[in-house]
N, C-alpha and C. Protein backbone atom coordinates (compact mmCIF):
# COMPACT_ATOMS: atom_id res chain seq x y z
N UNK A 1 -4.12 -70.91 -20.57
CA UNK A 1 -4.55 -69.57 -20.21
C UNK A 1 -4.95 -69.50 -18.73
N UNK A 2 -5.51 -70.53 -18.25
CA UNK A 2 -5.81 -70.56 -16.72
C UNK A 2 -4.33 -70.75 -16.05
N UNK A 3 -3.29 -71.13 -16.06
CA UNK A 3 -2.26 -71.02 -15.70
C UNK A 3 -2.10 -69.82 -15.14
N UNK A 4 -2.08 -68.95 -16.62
CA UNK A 4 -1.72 -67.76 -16.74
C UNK A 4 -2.32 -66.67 -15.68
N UNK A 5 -3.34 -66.53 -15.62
CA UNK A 5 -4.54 -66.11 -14.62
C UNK A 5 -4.31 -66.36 -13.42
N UNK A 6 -4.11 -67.43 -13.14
CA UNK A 6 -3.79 -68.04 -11.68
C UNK A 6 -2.63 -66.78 -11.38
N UNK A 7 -1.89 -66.44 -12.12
CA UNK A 7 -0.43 -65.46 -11.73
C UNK A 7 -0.75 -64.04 -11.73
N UNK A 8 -2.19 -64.03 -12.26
CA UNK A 8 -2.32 -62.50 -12.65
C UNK A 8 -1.18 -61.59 -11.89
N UNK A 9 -1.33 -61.59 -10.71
CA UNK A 9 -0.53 -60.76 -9.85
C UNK A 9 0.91 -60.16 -10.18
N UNK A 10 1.56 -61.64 -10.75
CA UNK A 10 2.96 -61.14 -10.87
C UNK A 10 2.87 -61.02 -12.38
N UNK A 11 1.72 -61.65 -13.12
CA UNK A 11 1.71 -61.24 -14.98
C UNK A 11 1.54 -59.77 -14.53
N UNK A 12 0.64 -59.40 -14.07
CA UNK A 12 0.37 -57.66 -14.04
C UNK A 12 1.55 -56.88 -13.59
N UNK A 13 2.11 -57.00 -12.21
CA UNK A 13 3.64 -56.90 -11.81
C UNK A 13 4.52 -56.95 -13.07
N UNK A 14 4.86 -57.51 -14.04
CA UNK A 14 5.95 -57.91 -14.99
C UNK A 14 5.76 -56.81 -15.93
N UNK A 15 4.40 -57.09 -16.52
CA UNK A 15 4.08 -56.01 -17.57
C UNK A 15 3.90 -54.58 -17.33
N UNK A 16 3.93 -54.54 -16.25
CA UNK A 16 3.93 -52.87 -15.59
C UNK A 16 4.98 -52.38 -15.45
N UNK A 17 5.96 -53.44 -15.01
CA UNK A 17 7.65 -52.88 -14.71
C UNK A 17 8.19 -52.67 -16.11
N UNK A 18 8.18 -53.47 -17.27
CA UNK A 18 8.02 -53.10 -18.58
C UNK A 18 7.48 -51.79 -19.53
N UNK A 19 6.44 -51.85 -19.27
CA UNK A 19 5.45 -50.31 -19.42
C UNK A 19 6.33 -49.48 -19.13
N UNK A 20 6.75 -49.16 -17.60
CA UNK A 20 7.39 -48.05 -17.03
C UNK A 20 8.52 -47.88 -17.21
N UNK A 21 8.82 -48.81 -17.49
CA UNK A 21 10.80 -48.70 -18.57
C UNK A 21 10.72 -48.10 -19.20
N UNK A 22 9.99 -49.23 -20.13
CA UNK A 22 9.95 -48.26 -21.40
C UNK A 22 9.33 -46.81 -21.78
N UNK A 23 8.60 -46.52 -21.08
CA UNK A 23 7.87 -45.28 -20.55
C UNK A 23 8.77 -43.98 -20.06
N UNK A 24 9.35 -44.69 -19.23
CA UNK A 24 10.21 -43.18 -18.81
C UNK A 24 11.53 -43.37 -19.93
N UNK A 25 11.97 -44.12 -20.64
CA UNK A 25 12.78 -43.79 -21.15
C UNK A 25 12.91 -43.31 -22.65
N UNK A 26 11.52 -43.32 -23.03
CA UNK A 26 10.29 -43.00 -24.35
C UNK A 26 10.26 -41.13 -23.97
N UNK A 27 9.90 -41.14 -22.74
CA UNK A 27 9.19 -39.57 -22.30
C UNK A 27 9.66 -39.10 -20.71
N UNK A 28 10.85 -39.16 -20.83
CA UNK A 28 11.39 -38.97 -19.50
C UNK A 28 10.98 -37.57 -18.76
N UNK A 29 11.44 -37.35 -17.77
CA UNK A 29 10.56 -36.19 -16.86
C UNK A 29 11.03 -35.02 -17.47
N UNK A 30 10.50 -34.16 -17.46
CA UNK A 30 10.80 -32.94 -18.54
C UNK A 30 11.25 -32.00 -17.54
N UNK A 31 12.56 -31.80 -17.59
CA UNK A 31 13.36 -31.12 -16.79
C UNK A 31 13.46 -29.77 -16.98
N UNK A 32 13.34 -29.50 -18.90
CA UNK A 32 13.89 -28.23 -19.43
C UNK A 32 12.31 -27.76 -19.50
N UNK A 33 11.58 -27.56 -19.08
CA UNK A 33 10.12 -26.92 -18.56
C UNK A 33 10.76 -25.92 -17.94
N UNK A 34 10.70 -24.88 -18.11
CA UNK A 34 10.68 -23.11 -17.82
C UNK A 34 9.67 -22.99 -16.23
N UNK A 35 8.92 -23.80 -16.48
CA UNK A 35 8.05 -23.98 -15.18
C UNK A 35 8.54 -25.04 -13.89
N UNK A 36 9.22 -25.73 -14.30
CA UNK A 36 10.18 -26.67 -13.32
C UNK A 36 11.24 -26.64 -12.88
N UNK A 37 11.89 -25.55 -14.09
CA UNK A 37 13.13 -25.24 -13.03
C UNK A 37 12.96 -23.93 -12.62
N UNK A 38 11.95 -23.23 -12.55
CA UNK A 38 11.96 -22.16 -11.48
C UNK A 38 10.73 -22.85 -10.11
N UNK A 39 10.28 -23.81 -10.42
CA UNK A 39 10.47 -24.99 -9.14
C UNK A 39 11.33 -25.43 -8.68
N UNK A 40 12.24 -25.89 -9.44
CA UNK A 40 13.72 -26.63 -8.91
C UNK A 40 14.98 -25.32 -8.09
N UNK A 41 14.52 -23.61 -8.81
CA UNK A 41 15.28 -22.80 -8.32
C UNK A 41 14.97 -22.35 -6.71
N UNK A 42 13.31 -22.47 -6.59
CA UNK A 42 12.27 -22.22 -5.12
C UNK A 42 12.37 -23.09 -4.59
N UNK A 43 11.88 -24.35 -5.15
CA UNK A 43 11.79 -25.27 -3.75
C UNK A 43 12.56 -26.44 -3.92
N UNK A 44 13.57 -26.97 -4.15
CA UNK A 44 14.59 -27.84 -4.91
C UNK A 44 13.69 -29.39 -4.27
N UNK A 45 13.27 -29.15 -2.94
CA UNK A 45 12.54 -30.61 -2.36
C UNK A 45 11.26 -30.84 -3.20
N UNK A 46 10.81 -30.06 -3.41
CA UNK A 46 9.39 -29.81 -4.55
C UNK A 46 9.61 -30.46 -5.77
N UNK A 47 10.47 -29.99 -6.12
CA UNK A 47 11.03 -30.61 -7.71
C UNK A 47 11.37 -31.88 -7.43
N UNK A 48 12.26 -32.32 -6.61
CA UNK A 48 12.25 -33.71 -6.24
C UNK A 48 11.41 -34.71 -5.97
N UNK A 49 10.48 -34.28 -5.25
CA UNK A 49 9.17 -34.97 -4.92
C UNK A 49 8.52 -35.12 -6.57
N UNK A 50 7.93 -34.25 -7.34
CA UNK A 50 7.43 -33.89 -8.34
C UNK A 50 8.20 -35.04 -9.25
N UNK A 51 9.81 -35.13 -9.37
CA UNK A 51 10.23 -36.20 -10.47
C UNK A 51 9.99 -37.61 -10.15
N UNK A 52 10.13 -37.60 -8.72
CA UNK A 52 9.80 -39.04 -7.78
C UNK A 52 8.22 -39.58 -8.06
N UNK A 53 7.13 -38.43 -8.20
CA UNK A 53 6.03 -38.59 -8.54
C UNK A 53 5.57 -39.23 -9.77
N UNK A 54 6.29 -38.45 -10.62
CA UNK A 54 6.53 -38.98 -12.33
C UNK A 54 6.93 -40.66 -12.74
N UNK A 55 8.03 -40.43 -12.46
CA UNK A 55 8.75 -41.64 -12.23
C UNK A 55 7.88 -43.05 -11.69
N UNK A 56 6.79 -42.93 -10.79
CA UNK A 56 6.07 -44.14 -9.56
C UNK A 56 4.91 -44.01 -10.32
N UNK A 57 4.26 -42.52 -11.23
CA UNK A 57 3.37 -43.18 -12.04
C UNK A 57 3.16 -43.84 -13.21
N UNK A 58 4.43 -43.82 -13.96
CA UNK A 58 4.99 -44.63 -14.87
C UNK A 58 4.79 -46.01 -14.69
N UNK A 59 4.80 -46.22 -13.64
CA UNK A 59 4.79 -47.99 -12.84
C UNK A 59 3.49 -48.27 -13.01
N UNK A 60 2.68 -47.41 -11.48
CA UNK A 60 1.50 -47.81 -10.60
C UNK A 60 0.39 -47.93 -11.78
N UNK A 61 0.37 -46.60 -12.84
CA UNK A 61 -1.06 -46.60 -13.89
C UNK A 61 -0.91 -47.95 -14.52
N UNK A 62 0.10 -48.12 -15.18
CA UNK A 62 0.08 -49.64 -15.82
C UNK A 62 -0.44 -50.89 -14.98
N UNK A 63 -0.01 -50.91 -13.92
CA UNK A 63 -0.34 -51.49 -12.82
C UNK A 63 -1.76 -51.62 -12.71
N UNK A 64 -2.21 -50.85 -12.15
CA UNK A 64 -3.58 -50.50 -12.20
C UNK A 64 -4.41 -51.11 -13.50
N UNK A 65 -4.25 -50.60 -14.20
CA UNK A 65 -4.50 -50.93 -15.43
C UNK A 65 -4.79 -52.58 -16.16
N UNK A 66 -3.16 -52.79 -15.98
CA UNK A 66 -3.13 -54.39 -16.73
C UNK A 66 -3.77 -55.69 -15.32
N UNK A 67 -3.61 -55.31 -14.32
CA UNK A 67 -4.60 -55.82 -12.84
C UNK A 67 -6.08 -56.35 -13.48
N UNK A 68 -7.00 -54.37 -14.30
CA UNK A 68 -8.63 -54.83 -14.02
C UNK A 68 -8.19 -55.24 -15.15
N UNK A 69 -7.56 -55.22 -16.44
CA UNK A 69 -7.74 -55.68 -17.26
C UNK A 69 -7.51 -57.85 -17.17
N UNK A 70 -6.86 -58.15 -16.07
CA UNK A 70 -6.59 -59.87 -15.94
C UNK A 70 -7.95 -60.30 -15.31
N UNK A 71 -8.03 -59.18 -14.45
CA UNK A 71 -9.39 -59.66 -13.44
C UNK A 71 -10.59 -59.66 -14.50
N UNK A 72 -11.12 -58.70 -15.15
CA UNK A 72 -12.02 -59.19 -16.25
C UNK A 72 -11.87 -60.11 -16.98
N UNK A 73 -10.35 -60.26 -17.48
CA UNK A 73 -10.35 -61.92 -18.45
C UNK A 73 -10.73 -62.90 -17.74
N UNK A 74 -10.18 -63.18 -16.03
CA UNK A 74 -10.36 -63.82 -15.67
C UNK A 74 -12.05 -64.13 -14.89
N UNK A 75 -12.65 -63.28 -14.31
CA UNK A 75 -14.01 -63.22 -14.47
C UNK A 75 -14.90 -63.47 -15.64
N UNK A 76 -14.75 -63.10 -16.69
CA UNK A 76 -15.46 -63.10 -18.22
C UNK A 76 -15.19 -63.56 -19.53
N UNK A 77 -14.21 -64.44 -19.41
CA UNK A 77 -13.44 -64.86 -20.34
C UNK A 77 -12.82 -66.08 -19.88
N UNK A 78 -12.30 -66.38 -19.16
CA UNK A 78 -12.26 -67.76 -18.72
C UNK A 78 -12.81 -68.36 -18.13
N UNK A 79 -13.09 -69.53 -18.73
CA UNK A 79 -14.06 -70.52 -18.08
C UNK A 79 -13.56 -71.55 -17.44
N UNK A 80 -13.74 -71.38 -16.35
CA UNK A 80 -13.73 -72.56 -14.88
C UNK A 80 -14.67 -73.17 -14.33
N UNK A 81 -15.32 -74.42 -15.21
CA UNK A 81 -16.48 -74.81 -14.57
C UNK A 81 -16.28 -76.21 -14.63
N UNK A 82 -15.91 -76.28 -13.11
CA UNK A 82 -15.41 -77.80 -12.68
C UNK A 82 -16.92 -78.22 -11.91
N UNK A 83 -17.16 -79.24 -12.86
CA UNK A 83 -18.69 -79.75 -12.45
C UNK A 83 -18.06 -80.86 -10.93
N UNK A 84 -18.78 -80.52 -10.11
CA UNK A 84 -18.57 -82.00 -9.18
C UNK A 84 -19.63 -82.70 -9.09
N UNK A 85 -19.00 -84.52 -9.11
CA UNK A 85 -20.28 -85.48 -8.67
C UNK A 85 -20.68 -84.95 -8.01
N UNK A 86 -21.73 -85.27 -8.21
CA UNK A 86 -22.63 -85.45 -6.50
C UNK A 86 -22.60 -86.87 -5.75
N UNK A 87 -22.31 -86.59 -4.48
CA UNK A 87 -21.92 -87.53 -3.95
C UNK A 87 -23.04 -88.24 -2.85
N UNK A 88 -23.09 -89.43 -2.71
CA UNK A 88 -23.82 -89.68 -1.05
C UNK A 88 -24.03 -89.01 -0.17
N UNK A 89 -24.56 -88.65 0.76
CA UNK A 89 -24.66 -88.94 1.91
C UNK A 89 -24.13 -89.75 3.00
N UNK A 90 -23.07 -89.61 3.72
CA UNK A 90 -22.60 -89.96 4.73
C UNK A 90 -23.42 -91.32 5.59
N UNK A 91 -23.68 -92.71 5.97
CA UNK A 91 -24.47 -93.20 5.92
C UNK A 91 -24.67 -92.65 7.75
N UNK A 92 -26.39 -92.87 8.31
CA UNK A 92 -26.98 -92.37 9.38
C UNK A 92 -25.91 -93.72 10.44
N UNK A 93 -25.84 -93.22 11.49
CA UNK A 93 -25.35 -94.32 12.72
C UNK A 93 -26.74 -94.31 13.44
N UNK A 94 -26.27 -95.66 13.30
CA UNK A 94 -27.79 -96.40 14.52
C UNK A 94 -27.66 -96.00 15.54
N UNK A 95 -28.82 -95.57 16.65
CA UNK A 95 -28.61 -94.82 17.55
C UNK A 95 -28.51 -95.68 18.86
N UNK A 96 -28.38 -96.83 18.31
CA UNK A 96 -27.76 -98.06 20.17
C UNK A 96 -26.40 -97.94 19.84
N UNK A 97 -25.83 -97.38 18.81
CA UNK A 97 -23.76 -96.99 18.80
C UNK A 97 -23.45 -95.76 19.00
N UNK A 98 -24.43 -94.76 19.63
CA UNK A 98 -23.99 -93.42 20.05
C UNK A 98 -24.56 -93.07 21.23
N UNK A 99 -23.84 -92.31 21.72
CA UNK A 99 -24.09 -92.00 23.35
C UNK A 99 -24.75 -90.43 23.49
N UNK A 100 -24.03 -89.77 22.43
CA UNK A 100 -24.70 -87.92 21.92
C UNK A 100 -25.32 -88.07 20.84
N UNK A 101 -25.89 -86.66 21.14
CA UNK A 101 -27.09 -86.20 19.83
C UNK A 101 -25.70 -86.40 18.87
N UNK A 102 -26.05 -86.13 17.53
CA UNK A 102 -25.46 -86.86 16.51
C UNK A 102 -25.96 -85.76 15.30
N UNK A 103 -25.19 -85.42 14.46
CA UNK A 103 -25.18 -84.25 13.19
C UNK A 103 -24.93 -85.05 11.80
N UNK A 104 -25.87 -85.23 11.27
CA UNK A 104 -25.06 -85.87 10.06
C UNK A 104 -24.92 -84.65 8.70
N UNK A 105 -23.76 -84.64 8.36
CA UNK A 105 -23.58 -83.43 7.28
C UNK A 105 -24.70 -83.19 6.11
N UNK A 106 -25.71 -82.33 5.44
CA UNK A 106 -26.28 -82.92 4.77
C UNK A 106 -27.66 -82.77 5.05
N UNK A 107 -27.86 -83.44 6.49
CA UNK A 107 -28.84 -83.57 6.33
C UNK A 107 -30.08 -82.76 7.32
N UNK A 108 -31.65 -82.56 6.56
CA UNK A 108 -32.10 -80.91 7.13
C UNK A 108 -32.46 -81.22 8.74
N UNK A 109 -32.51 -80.45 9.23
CA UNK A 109 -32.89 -79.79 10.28
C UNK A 109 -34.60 -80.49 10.57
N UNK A 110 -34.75 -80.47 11.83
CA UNK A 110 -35.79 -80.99 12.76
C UNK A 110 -36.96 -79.97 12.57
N UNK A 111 -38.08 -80.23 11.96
CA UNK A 111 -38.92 -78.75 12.12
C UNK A 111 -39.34 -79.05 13.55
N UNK A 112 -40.27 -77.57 13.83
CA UNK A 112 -40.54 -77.41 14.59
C UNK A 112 -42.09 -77.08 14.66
N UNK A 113 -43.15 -77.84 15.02
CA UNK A 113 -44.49 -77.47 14.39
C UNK A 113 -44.84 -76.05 14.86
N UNK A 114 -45.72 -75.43 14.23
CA UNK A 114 -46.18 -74.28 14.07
C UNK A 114 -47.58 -73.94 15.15
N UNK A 115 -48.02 -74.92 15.80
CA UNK A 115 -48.62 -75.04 16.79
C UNK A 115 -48.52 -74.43 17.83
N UNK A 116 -49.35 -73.62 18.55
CA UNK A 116 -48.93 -72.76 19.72
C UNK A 116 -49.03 -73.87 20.72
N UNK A 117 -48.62 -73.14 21.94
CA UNK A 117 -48.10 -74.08 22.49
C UNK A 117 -49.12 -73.84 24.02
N UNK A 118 -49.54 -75.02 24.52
CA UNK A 118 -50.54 -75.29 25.28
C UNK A 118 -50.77 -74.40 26.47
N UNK A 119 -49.63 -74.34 27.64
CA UNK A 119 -49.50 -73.70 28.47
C UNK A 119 -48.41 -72.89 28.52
N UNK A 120 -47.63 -71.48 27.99
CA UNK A 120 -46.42 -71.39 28.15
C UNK A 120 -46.10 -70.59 29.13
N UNK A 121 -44.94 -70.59 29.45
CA UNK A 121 -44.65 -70.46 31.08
C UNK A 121 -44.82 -69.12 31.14
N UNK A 122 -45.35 -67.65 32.13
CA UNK A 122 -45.44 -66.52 32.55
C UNK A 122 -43.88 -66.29 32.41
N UNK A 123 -43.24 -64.87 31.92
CA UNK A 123 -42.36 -64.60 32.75
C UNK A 123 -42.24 -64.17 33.91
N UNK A 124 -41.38 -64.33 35.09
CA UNK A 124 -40.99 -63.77 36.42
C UNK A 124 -41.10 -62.15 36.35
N UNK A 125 -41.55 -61.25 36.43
CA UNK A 125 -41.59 -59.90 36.33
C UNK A 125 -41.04 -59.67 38.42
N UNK A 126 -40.33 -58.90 38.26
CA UNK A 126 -40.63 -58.30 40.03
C UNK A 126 -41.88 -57.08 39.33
N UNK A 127 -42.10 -57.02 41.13
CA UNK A 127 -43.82 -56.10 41.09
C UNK A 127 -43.19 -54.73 41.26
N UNK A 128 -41.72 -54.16 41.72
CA UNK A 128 -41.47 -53.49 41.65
C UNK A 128 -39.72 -53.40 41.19
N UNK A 129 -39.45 -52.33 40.48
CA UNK A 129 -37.88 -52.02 40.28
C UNK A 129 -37.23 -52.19 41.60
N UNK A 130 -35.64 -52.83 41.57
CA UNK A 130 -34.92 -52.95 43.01
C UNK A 130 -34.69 -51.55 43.59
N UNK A 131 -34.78 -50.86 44.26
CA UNK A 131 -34.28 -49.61 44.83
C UNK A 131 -33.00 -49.23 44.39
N UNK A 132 -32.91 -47.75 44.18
CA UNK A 132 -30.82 -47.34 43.95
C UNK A 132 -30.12 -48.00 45.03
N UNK A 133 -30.86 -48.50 46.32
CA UNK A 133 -30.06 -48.51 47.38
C UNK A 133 -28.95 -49.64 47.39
N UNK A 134 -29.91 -50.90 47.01
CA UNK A 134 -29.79 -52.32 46.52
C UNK A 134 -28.88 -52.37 45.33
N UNK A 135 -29.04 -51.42 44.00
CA UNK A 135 -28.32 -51.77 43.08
C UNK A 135 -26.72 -50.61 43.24
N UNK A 136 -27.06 -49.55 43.89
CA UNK A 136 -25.83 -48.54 43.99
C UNK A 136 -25.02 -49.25 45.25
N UNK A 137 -25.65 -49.48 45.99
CA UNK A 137 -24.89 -49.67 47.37
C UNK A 137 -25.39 -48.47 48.79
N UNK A 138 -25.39 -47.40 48.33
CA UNK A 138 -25.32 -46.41 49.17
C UNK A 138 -26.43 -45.69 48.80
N UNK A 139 -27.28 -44.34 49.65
CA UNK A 139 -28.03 -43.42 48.99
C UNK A 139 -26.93 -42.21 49.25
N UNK A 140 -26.08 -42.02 49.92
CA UNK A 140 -24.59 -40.95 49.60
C UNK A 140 -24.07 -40.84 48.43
N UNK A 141 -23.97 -42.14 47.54
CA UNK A 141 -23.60 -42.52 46.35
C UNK A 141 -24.16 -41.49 45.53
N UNK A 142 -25.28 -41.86 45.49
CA UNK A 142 -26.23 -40.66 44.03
C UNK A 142 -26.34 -39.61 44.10
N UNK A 143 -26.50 -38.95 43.31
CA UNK A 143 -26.53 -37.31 42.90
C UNK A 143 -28.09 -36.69 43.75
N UNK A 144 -28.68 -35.82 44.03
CA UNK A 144 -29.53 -35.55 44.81
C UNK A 144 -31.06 -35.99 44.23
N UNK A 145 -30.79 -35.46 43.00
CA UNK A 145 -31.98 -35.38 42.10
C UNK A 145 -32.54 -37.32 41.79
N UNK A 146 -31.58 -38.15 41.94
CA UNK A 146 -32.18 -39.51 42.38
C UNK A 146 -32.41 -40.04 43.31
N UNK A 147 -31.73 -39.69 44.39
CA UNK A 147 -31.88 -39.54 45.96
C UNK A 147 -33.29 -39.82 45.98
N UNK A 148 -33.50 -38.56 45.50
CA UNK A 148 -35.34 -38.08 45.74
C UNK A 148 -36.19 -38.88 45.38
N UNK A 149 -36.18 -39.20 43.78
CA UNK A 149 -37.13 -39.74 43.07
C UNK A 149 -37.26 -41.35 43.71
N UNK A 150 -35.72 -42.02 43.85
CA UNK A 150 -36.08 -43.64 44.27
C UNK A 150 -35.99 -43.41 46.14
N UNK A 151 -36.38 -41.90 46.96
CA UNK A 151 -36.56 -42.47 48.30
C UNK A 151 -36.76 -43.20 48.86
């Protein structure tokens, strides 16, 4: 059955092209409708579209259909539970045979104590914003109304 599943795609594909065979040839498009052929007399592309419509949902609903119906078997109904060993750990390299910091798969992370920290550095603030002049290039450049404000 897991085989089977594995294919859903083209199992669903198969049984849909089936469905719709047999489907349109069970209940084919109803031509002699009083209402379709005075469609077919107005808009002859209308009616065409309309049988073309018929016809592709014959397919797609099955489709649709027999798809959620694999995906639920296969979600809820088959069971795939491939236990794995557990395995080692990769063994650590001594650190007089490596030249870089070093990652071993596995294993956690360096904390970092929770301790504030003694002196930490100020940030650099400037005491004032650079002028438009400095960052535009020009005071011709700007519109008047900034002109003014960064004189």
């Amino acid at each position: 059955m897991q085989t089977v599943m594995a294919y859903r795609f083209v199992v669903s594909l198969a049984l849909s092209a089936v469905v719709g065979t047999v489907g349109l040839h069970l209940r084919p498009f109803p031509a002699d409708n009083l209402l379709l052929a005075l469609i077919y007399a107005r808009r002859p592309t209308l009616y065409a579209e309309l049988s073309y419509t018929y016809a592709t949902l014959w397919f797609t609903t099955p489709f649709l259909g027999i798809s959620g119906i694999c995906a639920w078997l296969y979600i809820f109904v088959i069971r795939t539970d491939h236990r794995r060993a557990a395995q080692p750990l990769p063994p650590y390299p001594a650190p007089a045979y490596r030249a870089d910091l070093f990652l071993v798969p596995g294993e956690p992370p360096l904390r970092a104590s929770p301790a504030l920290a003694t002196d930490p550095p100020s940030p650099a603030l400037p005491a004032r914003p650079p002028s438009p002049r400095r960052v535009l290039g020009c005071r011709a450049c700007m519109p008047p109304h900034t002109a003014a404000r960064f004189g």
